[in-house]
Protein backbone atom coordinates (compact mmCIF):
# COMPACT_ATOMS: atom_id res chain seq x y z
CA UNK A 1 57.16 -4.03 58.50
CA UNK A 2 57.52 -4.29 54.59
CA UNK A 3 59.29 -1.90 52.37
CA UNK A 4 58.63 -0.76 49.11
CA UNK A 5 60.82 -2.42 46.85
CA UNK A 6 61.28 0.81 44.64
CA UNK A 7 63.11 3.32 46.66
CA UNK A 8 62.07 5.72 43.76
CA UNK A 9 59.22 6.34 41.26
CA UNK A 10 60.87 4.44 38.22
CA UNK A 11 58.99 6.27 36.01
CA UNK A 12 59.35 9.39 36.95
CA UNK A 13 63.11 8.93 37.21
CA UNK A 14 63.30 7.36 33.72
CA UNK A 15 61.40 10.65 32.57
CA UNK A 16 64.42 12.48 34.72
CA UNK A 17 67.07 10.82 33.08
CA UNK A 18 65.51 11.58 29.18
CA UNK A 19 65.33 15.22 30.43
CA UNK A 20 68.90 15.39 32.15
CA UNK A 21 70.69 13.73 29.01
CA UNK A 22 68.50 15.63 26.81
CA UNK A 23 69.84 18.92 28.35
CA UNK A 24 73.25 17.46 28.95
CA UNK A 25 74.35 17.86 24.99
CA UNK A 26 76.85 20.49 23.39
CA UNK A 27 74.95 20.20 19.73
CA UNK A 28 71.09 20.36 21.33
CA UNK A 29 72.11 23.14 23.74
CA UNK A 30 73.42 24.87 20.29
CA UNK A 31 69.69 24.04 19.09
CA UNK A 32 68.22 25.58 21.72
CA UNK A 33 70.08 28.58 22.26
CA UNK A 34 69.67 29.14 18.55
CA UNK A 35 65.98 28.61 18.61
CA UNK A 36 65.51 31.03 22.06
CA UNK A 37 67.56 33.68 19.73
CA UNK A 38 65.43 33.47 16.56
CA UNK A 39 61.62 32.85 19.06
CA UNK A 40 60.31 30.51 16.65
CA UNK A 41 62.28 28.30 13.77
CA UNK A 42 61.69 26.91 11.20
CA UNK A 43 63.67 23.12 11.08
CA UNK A 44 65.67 23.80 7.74
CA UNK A 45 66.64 27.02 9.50
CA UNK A 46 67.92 25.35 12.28
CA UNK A 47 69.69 22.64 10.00
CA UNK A 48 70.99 25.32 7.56
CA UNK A 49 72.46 27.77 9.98
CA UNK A 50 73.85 25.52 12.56
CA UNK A 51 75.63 23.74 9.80
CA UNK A 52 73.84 20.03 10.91
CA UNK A 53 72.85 17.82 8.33
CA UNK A 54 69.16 16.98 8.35
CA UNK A 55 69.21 13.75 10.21
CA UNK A 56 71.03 14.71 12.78
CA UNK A 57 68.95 18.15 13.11
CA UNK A 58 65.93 15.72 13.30
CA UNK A 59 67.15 13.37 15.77
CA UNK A 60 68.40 16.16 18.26
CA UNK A 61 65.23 17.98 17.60
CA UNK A 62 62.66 14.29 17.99
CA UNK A 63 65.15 13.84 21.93
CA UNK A 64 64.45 17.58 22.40
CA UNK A 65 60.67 17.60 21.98
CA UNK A 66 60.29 13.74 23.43
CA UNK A 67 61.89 15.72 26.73
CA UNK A 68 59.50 18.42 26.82
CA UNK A 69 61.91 21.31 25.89
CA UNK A 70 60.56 22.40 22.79
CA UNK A 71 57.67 22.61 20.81
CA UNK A 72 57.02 21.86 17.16
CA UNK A 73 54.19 23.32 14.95
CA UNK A 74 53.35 21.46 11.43
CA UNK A 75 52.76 24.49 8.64
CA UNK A 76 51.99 23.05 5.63
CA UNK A 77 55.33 21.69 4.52
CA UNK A 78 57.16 23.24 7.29
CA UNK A 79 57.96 22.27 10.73
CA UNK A 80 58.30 25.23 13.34
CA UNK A 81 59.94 25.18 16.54
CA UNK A 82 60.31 27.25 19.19
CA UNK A 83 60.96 26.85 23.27
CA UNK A 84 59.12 25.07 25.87
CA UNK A 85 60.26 28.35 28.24
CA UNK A 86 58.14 27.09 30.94
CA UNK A 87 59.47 23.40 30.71
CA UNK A 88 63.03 24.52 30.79
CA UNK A 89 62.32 26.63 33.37
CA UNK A 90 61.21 24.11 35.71
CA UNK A 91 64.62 21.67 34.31
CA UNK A 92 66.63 24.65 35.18
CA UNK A 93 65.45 24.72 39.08
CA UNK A 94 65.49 21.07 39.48
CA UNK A 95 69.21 21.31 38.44
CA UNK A 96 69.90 24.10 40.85
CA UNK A 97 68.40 22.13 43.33
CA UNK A 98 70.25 19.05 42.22
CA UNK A 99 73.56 20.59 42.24
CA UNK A 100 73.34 22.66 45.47
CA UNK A 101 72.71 25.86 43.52
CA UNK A 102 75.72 25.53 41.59
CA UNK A 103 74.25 26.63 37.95
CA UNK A 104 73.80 29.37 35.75
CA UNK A 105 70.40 30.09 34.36
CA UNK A 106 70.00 30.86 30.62
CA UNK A 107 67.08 30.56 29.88
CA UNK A 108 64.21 32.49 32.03
């Protein structure tokens, strides 16, 4: 009898990892916390009142929306955000069920 040679989906565990590290982050849990707060922001906002300079905002915002957890929203000259509540839903009950139940939910 012949095993698979992949014991798990690579792709769906590379998609795992982006998700995990993207969660796993002081400055884009600040981002997303401040984001759940205000609904919907706008990405100066975000940059301005977090006190992040612009490329930074942009790259923790680009690993944030590559991994599902939030959406952006082009308006005119202005980029809004908001939460992907359903997405981080979901990342928030694979964790639990990852860690043996050991988490707090913050986001609902």
């Amino acid at each position: 009898m012949q095993r698979d040679s992949n014991l798990f989906n690579q792709r769906a565990l590379q998609t795992a990892v982006l998700v995990l590290r993207a969660a796993d982050h002081k400055l884009r849990h600040r981002i997303c916390l401040y984001i759940g707060d205000a609904k919907t922001a706008k990405f100066e906002d975000i940059s301005t009142k977090l006190a992040f300079d612009q490329s930074a905002t942009s790259q923790h915002l680009a690993i944030l929306h590559k991994a599902g957890m939030v959406i952006r929203k082009q308006d005119g000259a202005h980029i809004h955000y908001r939460l992907n509540k359903q997405r981080i839903k979901t990342i928030n009950e694979a964790i639990q069920l990852l860690s043996g139940g050991e988490t707090d939910i913050i986001f609902r």
